[in-house]
Protein backbone atom coordinates (compact mmCIF):
# COMPACT_ATOMS: atom_id res chain seq x y z
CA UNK A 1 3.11 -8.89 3.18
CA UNK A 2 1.18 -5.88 2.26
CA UNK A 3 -0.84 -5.84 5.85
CA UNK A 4 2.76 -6.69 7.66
CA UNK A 5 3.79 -2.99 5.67
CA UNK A 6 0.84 -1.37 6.23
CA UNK A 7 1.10 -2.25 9.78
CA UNK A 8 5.07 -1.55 10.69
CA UNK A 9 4.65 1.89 8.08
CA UNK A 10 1.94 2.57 11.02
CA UNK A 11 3.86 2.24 13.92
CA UNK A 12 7.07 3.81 12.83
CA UNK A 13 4.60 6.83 11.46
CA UNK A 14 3.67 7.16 14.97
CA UNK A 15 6.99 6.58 16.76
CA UNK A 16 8.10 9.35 14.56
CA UNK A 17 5.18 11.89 14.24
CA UNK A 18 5.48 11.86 18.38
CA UNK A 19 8.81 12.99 18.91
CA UNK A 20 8.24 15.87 15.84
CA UNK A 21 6.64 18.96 16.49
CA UNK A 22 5.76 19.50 13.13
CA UNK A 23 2.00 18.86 12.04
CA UNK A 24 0.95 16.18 9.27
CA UNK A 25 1.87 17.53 6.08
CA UNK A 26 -1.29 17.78 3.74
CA UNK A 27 -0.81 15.19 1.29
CA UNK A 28 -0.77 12.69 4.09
CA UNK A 29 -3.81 14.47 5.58
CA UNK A 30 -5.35 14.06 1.69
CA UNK A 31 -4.30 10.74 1.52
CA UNK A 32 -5.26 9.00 4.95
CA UNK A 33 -8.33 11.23 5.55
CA UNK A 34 -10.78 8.03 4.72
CA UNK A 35 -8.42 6.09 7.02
CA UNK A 36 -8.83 8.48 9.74
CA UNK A 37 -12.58 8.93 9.67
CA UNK A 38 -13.13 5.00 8.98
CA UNK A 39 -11.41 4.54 12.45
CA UNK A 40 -10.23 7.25 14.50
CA UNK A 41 -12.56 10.08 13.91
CA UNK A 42 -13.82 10.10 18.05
CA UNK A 43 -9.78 11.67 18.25
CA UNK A 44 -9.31 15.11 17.83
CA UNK A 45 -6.70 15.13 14.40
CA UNK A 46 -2.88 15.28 15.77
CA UNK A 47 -3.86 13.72 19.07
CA UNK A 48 -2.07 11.49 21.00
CA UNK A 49 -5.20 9.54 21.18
CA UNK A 50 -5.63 9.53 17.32
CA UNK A 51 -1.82 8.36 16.93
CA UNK A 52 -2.89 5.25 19.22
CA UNK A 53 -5.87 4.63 17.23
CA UNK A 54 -3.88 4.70 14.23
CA UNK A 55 -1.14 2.51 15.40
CA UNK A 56 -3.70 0.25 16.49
CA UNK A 57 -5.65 -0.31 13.13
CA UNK A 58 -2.44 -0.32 10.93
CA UNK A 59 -3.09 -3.21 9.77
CA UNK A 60 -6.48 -2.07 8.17
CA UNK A 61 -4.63 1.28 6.70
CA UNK A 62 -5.28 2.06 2.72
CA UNK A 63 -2.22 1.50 0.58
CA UNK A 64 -2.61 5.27 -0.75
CA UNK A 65 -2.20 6.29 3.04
CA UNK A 66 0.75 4.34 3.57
CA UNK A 67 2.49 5.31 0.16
CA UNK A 68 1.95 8.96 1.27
CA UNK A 69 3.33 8.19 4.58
CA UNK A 70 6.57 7.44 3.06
CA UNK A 71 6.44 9.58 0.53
CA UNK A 72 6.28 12.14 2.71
CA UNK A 73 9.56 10.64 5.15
CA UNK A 74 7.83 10.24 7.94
CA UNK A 75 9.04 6.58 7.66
CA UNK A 76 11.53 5.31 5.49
CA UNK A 77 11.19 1.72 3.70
CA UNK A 78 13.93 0.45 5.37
CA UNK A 79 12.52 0.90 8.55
CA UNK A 80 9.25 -0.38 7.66
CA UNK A 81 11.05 -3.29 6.45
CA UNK A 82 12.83 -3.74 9.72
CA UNK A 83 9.79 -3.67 11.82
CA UNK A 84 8.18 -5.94 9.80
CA UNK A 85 10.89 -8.44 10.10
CA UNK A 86 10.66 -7.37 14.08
CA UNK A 87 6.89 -8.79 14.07
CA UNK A 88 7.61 -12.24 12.04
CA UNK A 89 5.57 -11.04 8.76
């Protein structure tokens, strides 16, 4: 369950973060910083191309990243919840 909410927090993060033109707030940036240089650090930060990478290794995302995520609204838990329903986990 916990990789099924890492990986729909993910992909709702970036379905969101792509239609806002506001930047990452910091406590995300804090908080998924390992995650970003662990898999995505050939992106420039805020890139489309760094969103993809994300998306892509959702599944592999630290828990403190994904709390912050929420925290922070860029998803809610109830969407998270839904997606992970969508994708049978």
């Amino acid at each position: 369950m916990n990789t099924t909410l890492i990986a729909a927090v993910t992909l709702a993060v970036i379905a969101v973060s792509t239609t806002q033109a506001s930047a990452v707030s910091p406590a995300v940036k804090r908080a998924c910083m390992g995650d970003y240089f662990s898999y995505c650090s050939s992106h420039a930060p805020g890139s489309p191309g760094v969103k993809r990478c994300m998306r892509r290794n959702g599944s592999k995302l630290s828990r403190t990243c994904v709390n912050a995520l929420v925290k922070a609204g860029y998803v809610s838990k109830r969407k998270v919840r839904r997606r992970a329903a969508k994708l049978g986990r």
